[in-house]
Structures are given as structure tokens and as C-alpha cells.
C-alpha atoms as a PDB file:
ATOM      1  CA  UNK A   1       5.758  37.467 135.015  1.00  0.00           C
ATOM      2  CA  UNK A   2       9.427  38.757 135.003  1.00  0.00           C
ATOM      3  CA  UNK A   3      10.269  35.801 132.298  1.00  0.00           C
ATOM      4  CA  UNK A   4       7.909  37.770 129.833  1.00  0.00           C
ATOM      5  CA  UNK A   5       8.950  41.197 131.372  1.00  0.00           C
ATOM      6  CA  UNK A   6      12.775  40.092 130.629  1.00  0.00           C
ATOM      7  CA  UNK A   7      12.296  38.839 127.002  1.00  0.00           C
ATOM      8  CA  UNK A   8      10.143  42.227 126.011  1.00  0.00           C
ATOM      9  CA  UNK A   9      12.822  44.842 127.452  1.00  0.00           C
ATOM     10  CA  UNK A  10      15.228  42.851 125.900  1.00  0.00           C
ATOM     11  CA  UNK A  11      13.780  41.807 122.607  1.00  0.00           C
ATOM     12  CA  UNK A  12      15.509  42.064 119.207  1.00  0.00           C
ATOM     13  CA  UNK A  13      14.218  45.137 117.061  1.00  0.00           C
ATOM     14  CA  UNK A  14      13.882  45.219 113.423  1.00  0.00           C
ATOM     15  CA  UNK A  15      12.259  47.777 111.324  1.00  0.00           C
ATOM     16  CA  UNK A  16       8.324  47.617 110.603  1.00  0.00           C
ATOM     17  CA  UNK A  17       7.017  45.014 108.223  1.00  0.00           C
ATOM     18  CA  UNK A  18      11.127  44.089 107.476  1.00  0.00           C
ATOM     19  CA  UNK A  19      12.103  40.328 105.952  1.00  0.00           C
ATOM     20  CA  UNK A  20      13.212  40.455 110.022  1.00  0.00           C
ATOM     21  CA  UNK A  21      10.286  41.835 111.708  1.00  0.00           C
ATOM     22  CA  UNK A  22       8.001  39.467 110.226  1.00  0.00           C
ATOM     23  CA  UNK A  23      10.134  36.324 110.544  1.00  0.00           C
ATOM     24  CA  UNK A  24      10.539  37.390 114.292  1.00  0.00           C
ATOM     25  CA  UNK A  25       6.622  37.979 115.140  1.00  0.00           C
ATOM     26  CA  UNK A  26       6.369  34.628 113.414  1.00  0.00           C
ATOM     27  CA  UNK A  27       8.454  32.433 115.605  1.00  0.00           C
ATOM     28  CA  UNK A  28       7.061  34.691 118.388  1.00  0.00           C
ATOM     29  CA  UNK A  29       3.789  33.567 117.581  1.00  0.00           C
ATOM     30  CA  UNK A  30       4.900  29.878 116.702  1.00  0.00           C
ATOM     31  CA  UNK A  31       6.384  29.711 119.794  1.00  0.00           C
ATOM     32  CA  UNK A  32       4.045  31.124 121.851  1.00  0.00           C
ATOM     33  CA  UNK A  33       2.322  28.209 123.568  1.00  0.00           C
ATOM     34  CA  UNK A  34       5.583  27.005 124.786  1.00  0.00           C
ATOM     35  CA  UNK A  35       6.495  30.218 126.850  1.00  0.00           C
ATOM     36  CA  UNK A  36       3.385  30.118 128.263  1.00  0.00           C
ATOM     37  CA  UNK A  37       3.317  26.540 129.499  1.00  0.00           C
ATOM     38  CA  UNK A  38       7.171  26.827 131.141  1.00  0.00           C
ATOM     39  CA  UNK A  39       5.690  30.142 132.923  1.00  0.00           C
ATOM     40  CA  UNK A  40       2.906  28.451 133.889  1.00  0.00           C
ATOM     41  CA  UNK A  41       4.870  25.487 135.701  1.00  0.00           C
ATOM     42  CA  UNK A  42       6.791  27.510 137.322  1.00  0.00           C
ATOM     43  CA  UNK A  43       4.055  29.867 138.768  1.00  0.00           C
ATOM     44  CA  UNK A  44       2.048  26.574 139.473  1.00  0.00           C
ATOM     45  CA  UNK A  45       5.257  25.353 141.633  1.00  0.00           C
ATOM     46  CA  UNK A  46       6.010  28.733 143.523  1.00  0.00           C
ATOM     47  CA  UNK A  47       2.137  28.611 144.613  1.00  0.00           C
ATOM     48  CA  UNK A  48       3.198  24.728 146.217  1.00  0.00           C
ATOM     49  CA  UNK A  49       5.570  26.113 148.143  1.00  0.00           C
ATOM     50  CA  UNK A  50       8.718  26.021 145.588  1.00  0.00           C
ATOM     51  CA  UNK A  51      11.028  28.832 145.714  1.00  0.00           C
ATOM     52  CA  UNK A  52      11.945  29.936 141.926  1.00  0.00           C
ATOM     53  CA  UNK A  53      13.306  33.119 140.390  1.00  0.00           C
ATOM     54  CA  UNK A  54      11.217  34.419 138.012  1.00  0.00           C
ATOM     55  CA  UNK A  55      13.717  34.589 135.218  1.00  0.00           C
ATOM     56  CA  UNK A  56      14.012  30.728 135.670  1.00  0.00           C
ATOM     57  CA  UNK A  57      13.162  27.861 132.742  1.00  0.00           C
ATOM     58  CA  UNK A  58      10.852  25.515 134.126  1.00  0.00           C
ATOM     59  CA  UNK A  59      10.365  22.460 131.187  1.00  0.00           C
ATOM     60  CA  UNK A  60       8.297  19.204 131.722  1.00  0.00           C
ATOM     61  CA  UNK A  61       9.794  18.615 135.112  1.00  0.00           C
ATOM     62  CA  UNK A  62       8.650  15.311 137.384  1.00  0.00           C
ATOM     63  CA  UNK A  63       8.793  16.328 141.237  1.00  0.00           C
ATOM     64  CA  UNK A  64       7.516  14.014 143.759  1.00  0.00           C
ATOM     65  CA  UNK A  65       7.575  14.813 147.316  1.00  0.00           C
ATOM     66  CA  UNK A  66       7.593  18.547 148.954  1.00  0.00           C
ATOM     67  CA  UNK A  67       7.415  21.459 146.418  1.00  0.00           C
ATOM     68  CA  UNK A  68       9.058  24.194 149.351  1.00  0.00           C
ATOM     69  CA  UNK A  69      12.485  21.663 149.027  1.00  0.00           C
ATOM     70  CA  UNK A  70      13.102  23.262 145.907  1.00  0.00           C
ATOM     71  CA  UNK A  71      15.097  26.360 144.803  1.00  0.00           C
ATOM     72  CA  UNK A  72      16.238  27.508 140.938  1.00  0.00           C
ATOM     73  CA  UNK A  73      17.858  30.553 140.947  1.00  0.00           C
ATOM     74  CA  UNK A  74      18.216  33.182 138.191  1.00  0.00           C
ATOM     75  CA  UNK A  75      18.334  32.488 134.717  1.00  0.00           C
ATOM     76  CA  UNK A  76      18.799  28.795 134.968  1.00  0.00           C
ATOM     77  CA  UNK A  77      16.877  26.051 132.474  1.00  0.00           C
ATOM     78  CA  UNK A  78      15.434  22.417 133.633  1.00  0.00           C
ATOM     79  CA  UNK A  79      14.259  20.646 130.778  1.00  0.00           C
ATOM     80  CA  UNK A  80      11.988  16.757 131.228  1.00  0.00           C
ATOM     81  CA  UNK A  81      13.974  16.513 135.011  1.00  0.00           C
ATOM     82  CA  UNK A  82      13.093  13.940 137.589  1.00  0.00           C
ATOM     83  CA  UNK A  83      13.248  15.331 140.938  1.00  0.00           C
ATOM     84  CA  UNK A  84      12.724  13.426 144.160  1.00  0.00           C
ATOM     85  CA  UNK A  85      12.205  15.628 146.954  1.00  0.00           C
ATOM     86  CA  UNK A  86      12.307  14.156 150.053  1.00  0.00           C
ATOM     87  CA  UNK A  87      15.018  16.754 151.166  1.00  0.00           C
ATOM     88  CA  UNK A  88      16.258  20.110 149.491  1.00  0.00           C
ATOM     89  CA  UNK A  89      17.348  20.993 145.945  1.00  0.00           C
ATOM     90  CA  UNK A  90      19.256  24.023 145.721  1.00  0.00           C
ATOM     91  CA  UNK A  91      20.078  24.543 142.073  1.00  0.00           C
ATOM     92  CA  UNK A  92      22.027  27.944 141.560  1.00  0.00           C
ATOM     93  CA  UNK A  93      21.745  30.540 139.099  1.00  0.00           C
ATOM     94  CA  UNK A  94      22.378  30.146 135.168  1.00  0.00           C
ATOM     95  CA  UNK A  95      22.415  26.300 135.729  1.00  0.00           C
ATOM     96  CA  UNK A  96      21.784  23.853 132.557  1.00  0.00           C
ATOM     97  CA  UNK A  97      19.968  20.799 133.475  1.00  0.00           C
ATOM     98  CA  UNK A  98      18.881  18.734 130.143  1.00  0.00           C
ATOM     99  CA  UNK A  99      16.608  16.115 129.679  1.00  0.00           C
ATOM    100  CA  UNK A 100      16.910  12.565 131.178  1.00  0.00           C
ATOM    101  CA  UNK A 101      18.432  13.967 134.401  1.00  0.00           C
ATOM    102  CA  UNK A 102      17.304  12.543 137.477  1.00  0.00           C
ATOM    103  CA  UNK A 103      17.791  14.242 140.967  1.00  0.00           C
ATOM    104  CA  UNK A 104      17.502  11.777 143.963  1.00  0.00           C
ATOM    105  CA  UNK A 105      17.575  13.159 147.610  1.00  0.00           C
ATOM    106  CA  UNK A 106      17.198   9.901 149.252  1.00  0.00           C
ATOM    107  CA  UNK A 107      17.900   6.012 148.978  1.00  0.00           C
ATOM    108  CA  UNK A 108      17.390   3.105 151.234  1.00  0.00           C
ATOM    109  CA  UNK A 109      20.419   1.519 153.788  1.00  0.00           C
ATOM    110  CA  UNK A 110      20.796  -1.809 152.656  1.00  0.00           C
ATOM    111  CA  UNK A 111      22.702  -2.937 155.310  1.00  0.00           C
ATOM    112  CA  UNK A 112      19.429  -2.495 157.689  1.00  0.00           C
ATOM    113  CA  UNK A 113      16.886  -5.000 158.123  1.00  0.00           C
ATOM    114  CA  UNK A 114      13.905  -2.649 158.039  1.00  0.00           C
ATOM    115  CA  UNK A 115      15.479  -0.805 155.067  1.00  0.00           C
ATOM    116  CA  UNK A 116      15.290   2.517 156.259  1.00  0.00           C
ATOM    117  CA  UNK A 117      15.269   5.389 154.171  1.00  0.00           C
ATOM    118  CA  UNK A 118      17.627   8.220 154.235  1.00  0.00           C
ATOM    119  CA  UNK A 119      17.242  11.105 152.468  1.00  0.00           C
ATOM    120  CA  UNK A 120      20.018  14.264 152.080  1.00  0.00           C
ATOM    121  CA  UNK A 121      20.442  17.839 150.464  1.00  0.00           C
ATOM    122  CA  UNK A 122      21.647  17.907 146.662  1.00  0.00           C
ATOM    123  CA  UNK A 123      23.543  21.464 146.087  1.00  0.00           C
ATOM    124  CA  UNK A 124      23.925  22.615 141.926  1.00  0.00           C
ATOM    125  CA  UNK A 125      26.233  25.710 142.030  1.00  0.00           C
ATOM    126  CA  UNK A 126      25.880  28.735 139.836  1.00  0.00           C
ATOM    127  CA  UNK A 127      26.874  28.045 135.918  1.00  0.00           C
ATOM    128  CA  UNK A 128      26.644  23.721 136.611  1.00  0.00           C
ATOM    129  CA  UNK A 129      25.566  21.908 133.448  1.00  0.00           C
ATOM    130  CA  UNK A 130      24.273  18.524 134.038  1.00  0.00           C
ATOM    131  CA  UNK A 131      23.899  16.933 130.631  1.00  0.00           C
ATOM    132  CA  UNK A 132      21.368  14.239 129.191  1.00  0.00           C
ATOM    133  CA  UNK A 133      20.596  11.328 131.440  1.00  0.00           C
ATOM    134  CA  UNK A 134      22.699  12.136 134.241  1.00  0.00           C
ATOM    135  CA  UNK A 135      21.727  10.692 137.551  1.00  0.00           C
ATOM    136  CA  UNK A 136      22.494  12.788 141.439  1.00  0.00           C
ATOM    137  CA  UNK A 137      22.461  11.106 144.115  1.00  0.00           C
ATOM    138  CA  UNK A 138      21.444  11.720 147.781  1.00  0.00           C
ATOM    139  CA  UNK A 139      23.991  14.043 149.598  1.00  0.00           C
ATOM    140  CA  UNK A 140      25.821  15.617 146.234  1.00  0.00           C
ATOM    141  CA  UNK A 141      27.251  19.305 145.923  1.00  0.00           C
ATOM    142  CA  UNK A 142      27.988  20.452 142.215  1.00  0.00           C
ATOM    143  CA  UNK A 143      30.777  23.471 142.243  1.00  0.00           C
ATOM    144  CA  UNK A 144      30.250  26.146 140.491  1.00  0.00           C
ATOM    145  CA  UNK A 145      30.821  25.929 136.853  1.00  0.00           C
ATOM    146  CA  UNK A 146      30.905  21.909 136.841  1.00  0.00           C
ATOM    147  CA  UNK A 147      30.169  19.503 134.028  1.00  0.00           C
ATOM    148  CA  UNK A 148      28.441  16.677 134.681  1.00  0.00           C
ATOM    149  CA  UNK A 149      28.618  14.166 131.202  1.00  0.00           C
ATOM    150  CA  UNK A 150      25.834  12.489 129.544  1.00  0.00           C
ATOM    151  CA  UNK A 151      25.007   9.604 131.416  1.00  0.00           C
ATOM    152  CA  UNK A 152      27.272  10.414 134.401  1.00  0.00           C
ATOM    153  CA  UNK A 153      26.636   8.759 138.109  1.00  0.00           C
ATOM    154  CA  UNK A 154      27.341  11.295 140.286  1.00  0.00           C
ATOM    155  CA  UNK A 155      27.561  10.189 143.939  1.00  0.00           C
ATOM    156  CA  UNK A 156      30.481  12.056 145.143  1.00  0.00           C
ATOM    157  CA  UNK A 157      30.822  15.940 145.421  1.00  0.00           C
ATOM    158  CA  UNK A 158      31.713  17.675 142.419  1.00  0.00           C
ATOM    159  CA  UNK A 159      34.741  20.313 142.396  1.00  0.00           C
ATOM    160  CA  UNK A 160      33.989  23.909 140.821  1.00  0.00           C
ATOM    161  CA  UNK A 161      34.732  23.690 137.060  1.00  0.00           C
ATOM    162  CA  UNK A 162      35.359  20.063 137.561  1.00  0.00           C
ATOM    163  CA  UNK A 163      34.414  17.981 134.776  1.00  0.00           C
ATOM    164  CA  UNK A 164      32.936  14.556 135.827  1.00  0.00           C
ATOM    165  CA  UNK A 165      31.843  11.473 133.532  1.00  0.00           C
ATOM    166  CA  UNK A 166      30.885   7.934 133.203  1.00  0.00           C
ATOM    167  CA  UNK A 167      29.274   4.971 135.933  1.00  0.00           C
ATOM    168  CA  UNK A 168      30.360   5.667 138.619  1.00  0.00           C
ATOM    169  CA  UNK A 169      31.300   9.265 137.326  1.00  0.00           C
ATOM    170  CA  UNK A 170      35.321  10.739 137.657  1.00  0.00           C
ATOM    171  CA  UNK A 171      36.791  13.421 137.073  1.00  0.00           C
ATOM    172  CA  UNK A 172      38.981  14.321 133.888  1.00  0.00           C
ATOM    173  CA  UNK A 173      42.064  16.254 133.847  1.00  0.00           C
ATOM    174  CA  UNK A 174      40.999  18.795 132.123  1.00  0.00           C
ATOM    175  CA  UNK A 175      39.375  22.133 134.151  1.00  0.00           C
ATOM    176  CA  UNK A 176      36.272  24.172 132.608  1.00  0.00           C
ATOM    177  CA  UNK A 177      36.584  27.778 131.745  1.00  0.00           C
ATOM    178  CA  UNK A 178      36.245  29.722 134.795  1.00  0.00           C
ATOM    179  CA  UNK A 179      35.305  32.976 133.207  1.00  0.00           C
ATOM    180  CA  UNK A 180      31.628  31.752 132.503  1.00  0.00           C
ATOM    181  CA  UNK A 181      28.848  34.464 130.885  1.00  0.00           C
ATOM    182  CA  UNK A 182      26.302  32.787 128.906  1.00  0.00           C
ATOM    183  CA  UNK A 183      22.385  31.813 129.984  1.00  0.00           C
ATOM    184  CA  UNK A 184      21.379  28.856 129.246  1.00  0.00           C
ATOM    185  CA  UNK A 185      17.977  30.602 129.334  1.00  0.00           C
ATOM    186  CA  UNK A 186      18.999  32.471 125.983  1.00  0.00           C
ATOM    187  CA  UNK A 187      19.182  29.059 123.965  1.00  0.00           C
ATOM    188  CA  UNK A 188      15.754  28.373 124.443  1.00  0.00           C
ATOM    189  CA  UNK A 189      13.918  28.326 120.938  1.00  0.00           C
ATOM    190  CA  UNK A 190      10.679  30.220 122.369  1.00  0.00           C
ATOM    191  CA  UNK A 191      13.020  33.173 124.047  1.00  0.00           C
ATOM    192  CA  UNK A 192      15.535  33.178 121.059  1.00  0.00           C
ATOM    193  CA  UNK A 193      12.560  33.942 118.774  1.00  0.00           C
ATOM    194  CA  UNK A 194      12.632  37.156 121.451  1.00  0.00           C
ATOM    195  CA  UNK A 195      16.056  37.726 121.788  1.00  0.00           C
ATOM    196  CA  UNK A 196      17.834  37.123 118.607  1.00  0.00           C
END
């Protein structure tokens, strides 16, 4: 798995039996059972169709509907997600998505008397962080770079390095940095016990 391949080429090395060494084998090991469960998911999805880069951070995700709508890209973490698939989920590379979030690709037209259901694509551009409880709905694009706040309704598209908040969510004034280098993958407590 490339997850496992990435954290071993690019683990942190201390010298044999060091106060280091040791404390890092130990969180390894602590840690262990986690690493292998994301991987796990997110082998278990590709096989259902999903398409997700192997360097991706797959946590306790909820999907229901088709697996092959969805695509993570490089580097990019989902932690306990809601996802509704009844169209496709394109979530870029070195995307944040924490827990609570809930991704909805369709709703119901209450206007109709049968109350049809229409579903549409949700777009997540490279270096997006949706944060805690945040709720996309049906038809959505997230720029690159955008913030979407705790709690945030997002049913409008999002600007690149936009910063969006509240019920029914707006933007704020203020622009994100555009000159964007971190992985969100790296703050994961199983892969820092690799990396740092």
C-alpha cells in the first residue's frame, strides 16, 4: 500500500536503542491498529468501485449510494464523514475534511407533488478544509484553498481561498493564504508517530 510505502521512505530516523528510537517504535506500535484500519477502508472502497489515491486518509467514513461516484485525491484526510452518493464527489488533493461533515449530492423539489429527487455533483478543490459539522449541499464547488467554518451551510459555490461561515454560510472579507504547502495527512497521530 503506497500509504505504508510513503510513511517508511519517509520516516524519522534516530539512532539505535536512543530516548528517540524507542519512543518512536512505541507510538509506531501504539498506533498501529489505526493505520491499518484507514488502509483497509480505503482498499475496501477502491475494490467497490471508488477511485482513491493511495496516499489518501480514509477515517470512519458513512457512504451510502454508489462507491465509483467517489474520488480523493493525493494526500488528502476524511475523518467520521457522511457521504451521500447519489451523484459524484470529487474531493481534490491535500483536502481536510473533519468530523461531523456531511456531503449531500441530492435533495427533494418541494415545489413538486411527487417530490422528486434531484441529485448533483459536489466539487472540493485541492488544499479545501471543511471543518467540524459542516454540511454540502447538492450542486456545490469548493475553490481551491477554501475554508469552510465549523458548522457552515454551504449551498452556494465557494471561491478559491474564500473563507465561508455560518447558516446559511457567507463569505468573510478576509482571503486565505494562497501559497498553501502542508498535508493534512502529516497531522495524523498514527503517521506523525512515522514522520516526526
Amino acid at each position: 500500500m503506497a500509504a505504508l510505502t510513503y510513511l517508511w521512505k519517509n520516516r524519522s530516523r534516530h539512532p539505535f536503542l536512543s530516548k528517540n528510537y524507542l519512543k518512536s517504535w512505541a507510538k509506531r506500535a501504539l498506533n498501529a491498529r489505526q493505520l491499518f484500519l484507514r488502509n483497509l477502508r480505503r482498499f475496501k472502497l477502491g475494490t467497490k468501485g471508488a477511485l482513491i489515491s493511495k496516499t489518501a486518509e480514509v477515517g470512519k467514513i458513512s457512504i451510502l449510494g454508489k462507491k465509483h461516484n467517489l474520488i480523493i485525491g493525493d494526500f488528502s484526510f476524511l475523518g467520521r464523514v457522511k457521504i451521500a452518493l447519489h451523484d459524484k464527489v470529487d474531493i481534490g488533493n491535500y483536502v481536510c475534511i473533519n468530523d461531523g461533515v456531511e456531503i449531500l449530492t441530492a435533495s427533494h423539489d418541494v415545489q413538486d407533488p411527487q417530490w422528486t429527487q434531484h441529485s448533483k455533483p459536489i466539487t472540493i478543490g485541492d488544499y479545501a478544509w471543511v471543518a467540524t459539522n459542516a454540511i454540502i449541499l447538492p450542486g456545490v464547488s469548493i475553490g481551491k484553498g477554501a475554508v469552510i467554518g465549523a458548522g457552515a451551510v454551504v449551498s452556494k459555490n465557494v471561491e478559491p481561498f474564500s473563507i465561508v461561515i455560518g447558516n446559511p454560510a457567507v463569505i468573510l472579507q478576509k482571503k486565505r493564504n494562497k501559497n498553501l504547502t502542508y498535508n493534512p495527512c502529516e497531522f495524523v497521530a498514527a503517521n506523525r508517530a512515522w514522520l516526526y
